[in-house]
PDB file of N, CA and C in Angstrom:
ATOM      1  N   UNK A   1     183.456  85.665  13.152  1.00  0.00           N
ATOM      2  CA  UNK A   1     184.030  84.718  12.233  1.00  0.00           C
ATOM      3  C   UNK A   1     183.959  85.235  10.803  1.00  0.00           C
ATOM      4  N   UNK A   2     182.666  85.956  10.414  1.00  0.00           N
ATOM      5  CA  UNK A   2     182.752  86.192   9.168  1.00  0.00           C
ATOM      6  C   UNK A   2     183.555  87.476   8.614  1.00  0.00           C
ATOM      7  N   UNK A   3     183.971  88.024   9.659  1.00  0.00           N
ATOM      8  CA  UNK A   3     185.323  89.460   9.235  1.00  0.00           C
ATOM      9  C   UNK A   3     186.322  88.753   9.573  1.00  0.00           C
ATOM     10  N   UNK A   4     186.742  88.029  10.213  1.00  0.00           N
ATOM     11  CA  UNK A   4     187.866  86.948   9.840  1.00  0.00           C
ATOM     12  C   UNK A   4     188.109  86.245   8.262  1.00  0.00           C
ATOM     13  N   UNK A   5     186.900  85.754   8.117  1.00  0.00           N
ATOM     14  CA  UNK A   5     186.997  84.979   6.326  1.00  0.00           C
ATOM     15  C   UNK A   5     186.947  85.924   5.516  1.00  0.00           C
ATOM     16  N   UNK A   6     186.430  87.284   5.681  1.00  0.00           N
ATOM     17  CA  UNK A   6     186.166  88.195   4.502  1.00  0.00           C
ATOM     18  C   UNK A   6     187.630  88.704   4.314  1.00  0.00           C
ATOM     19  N   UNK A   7     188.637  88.762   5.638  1.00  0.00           N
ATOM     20  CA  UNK A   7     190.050  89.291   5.281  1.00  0.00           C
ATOM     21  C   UNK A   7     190.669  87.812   5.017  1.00  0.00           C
ATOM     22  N   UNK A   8     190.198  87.059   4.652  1.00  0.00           N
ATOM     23  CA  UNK A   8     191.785  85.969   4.741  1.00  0.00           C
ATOM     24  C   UNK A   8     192.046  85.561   6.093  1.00  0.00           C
ATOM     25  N   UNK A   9     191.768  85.520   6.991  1.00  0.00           N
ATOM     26  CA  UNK A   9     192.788  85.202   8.085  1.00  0.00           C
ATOM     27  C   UNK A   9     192.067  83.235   8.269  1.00  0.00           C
ATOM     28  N   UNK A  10     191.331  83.285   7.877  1.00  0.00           N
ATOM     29  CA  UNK A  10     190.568  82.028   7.967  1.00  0.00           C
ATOM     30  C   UNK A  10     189.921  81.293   6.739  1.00  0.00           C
ATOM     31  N   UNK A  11     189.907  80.100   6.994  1.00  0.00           N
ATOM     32  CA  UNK A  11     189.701  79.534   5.448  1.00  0.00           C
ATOM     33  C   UNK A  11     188.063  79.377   5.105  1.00  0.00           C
ATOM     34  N   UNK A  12     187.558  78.960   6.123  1.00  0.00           N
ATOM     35  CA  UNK A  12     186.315  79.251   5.875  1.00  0.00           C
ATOM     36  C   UNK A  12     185.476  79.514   7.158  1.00  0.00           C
ATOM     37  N   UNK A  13     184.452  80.096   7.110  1.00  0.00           N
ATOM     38  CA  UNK A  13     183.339  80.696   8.738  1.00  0.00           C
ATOM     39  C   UNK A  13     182.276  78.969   9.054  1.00  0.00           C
ATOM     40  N   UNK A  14     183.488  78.600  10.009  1.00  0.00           N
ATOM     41  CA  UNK A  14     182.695  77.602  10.903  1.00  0.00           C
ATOM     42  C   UNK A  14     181.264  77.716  11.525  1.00  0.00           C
ATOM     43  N   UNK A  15     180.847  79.214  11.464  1.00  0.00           N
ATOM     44  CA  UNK A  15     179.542  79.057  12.073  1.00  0.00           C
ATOM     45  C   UNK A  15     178.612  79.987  10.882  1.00  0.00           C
ATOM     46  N   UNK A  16     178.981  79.244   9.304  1.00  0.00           N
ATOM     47  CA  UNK A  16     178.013  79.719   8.545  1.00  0.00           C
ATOM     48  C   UNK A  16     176.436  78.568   8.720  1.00  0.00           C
ATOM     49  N   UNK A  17     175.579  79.138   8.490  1.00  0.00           N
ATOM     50  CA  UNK A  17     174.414  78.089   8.732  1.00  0.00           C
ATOM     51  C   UNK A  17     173.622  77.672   9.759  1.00  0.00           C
ATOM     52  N   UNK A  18     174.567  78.151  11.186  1.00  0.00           N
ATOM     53  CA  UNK A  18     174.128  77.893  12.379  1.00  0.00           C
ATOM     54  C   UNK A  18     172.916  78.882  12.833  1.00  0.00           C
ATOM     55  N   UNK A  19     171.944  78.460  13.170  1.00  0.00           N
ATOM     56  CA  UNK A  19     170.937  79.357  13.637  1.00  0.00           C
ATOM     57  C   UNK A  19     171.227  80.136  15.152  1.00  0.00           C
ATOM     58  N   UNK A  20     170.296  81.421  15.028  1.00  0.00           N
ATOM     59  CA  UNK A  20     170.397  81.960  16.134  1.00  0.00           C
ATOM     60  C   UNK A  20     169.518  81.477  17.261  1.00  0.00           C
ATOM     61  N   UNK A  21     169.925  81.071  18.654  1.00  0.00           N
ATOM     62  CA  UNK A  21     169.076  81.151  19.950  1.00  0.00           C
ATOM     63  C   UNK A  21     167.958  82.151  19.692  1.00  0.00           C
ATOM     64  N   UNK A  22     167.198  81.665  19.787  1.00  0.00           N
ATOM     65  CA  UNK A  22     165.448  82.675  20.154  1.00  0.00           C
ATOM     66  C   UNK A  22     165.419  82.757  21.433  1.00  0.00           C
ATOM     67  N   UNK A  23     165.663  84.664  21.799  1.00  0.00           N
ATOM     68  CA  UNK A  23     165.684  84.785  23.152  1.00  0.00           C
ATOM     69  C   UNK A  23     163.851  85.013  23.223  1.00  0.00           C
ATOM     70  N   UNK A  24     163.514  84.462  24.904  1.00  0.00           N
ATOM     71  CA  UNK A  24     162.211  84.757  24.768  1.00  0.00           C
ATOM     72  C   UNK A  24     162.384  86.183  26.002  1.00  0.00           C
ATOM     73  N   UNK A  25     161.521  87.117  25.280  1.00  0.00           N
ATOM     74  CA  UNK A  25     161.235  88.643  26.273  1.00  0.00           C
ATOM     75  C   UNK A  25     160.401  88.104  27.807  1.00  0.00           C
ATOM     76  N   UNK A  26     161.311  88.789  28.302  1.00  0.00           N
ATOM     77  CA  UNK A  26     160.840  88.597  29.476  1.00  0.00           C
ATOM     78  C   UNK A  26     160.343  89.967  30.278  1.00  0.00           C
ATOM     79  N   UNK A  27     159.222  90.041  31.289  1.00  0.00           N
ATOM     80  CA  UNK A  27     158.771  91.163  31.481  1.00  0.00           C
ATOM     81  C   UNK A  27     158.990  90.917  33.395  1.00  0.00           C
ATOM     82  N   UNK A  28     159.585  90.537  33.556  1.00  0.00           N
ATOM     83  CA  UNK A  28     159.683  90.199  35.118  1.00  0.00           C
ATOM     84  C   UNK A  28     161.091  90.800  35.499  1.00  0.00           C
ATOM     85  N   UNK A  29     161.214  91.603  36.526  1.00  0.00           N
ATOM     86  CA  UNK A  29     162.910  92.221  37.372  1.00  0.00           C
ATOM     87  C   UNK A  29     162.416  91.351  38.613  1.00  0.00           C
ATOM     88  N   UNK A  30     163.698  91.784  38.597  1.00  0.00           N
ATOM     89  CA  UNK A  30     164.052  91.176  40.007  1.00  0.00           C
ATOM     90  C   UNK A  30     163.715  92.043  41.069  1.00  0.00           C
ATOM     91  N   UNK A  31     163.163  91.810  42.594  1.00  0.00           N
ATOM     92  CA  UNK A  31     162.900  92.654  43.297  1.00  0.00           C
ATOM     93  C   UNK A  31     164.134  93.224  44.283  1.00  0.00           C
ATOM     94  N   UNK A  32     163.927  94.237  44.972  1.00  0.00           N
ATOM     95  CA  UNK A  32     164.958  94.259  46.220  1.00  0.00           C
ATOM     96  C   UNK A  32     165.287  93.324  47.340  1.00  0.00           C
ATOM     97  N   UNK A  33     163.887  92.843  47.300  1.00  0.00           N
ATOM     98  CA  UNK A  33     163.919  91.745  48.199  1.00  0.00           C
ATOM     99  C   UNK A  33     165.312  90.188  48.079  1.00  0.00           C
ATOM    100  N   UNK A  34     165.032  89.932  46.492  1.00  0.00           N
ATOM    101  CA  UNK A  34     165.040  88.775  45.915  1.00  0.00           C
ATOM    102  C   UNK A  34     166.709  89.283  45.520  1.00  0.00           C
ATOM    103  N   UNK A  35     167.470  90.236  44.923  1.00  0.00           N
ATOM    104  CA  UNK A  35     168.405  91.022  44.817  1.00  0.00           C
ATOM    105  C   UNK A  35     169.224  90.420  46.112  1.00  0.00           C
ATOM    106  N   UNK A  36     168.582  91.068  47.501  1.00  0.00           N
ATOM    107  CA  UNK A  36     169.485  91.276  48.481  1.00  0.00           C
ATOM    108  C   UNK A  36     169.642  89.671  48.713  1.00  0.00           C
ATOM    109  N   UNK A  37     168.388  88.917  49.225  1.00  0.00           N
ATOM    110  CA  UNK A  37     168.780  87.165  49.254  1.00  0.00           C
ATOM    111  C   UNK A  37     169.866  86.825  48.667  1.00  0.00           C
ATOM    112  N   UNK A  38     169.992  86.959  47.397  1.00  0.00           N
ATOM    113  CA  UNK A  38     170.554  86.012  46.478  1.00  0.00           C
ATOM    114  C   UNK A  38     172.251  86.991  47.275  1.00  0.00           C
ATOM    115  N   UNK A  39     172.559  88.087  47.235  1.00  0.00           N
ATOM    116  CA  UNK A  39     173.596  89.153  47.593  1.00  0.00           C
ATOM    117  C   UNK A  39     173.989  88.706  49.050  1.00  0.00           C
ATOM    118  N   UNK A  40     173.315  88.678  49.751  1.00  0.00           N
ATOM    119  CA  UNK A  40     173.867  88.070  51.422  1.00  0.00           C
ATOM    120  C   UNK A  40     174.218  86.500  51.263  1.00  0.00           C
ATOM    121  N   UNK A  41     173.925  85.774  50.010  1.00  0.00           N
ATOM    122  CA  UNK A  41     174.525  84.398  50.302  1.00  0.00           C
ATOM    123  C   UNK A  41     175.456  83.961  49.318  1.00  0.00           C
ATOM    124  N   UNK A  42     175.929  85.232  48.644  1.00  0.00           N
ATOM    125  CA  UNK A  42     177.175  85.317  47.742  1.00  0.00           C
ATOM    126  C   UNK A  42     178.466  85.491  48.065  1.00  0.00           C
ATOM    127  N   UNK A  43     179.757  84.533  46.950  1.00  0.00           N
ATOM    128  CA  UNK A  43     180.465  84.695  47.844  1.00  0.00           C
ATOM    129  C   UNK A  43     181.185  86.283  46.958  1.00  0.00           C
ATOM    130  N   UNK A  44     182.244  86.631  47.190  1.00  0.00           N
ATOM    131  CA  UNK A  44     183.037  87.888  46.950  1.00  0.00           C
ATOM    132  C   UNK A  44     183.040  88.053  45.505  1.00  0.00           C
ATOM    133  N   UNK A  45     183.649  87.383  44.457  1.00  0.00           N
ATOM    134  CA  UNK A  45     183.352  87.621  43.031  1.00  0.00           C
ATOM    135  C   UNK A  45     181.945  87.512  42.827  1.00  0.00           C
ATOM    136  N   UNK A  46     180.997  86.732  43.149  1.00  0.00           N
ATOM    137  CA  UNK A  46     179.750  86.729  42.812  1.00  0.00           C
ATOM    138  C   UNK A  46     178.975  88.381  43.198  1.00  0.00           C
ATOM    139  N   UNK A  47     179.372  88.797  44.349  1.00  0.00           N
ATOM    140  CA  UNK A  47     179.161  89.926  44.589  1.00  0.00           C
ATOM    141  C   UNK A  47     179.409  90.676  43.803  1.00  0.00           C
ATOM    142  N   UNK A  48     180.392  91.233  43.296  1.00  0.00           N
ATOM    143  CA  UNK A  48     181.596  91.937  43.062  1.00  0.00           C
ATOM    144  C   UNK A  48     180.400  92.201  41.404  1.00  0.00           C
ATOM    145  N   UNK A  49     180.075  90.357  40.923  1.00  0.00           N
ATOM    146  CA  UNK A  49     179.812  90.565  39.549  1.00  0.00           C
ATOM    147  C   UNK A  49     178.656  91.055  39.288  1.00  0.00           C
ATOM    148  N   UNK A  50     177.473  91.305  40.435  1.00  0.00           N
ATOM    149  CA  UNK A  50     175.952  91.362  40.567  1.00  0.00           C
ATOM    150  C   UNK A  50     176.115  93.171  41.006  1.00  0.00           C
ATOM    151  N   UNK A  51     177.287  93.610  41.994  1.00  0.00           N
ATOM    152  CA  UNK A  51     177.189  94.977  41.373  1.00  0.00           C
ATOM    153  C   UNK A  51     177.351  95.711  40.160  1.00  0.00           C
ATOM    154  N   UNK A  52     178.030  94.703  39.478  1.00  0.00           N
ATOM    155  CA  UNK A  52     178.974  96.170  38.180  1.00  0.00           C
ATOM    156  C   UNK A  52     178.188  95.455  37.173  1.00  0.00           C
ATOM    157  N   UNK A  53     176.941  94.116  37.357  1.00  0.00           N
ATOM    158  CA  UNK A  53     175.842  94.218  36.005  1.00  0.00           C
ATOM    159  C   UNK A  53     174.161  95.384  36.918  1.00  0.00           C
ATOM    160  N   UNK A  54     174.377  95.281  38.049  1.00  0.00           N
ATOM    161  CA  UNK A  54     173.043  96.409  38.512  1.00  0.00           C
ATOM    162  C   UNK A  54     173.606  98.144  38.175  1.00  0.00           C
ATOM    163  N   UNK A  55     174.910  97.980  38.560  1.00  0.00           N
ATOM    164  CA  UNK A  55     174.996  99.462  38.090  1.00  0.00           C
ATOM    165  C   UNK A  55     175.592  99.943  36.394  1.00  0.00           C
ATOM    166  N   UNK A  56     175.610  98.767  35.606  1.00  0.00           N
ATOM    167  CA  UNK A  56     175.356  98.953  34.169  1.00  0.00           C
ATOM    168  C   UNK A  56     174.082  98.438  33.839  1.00  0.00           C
ATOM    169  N   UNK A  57     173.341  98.873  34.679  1.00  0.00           N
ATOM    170  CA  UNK A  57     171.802  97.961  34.273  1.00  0.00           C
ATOM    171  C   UNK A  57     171.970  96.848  33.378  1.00  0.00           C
ATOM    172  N   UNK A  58     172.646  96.226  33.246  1.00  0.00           N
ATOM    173  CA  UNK A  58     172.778  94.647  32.570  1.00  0.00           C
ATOM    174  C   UNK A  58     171.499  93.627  33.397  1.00  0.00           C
ATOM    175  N   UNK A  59     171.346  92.860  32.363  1.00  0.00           N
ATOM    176  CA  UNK A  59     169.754  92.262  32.898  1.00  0.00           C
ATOM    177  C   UNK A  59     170.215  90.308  33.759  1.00  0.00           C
TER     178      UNK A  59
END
């Protein structure tokens, strides 16, 4: 939003002021075990989406 208002294209940045989410760190993966469960009772996009975030290591 705010390289939108800095060129003009917008009149003003709707999300000036808004605070950021506090992510909390987490130190726990997922196992193979817990992986495959959740993977055998998925349907085809859900699949599809749990490979291409494990093989971009996306968390």
């Amino acid at each position: 939003m705010q390289w939108s208002y800095e060129r003009g294209k917008i009149n003003k940045n709707p999300c000036r002021g808004v605070r950021k989410f506090s992510a909390n760190q987490r130190d726990r993966y997922i196992t193979d075990e817990e992986y495959l469960a959740v993977y055998q009772c998925a349907n085809t996009i859900t699949k599809v989406a749990m490979e291409l975030a494990y093989l971009c290591a996306a968390r």
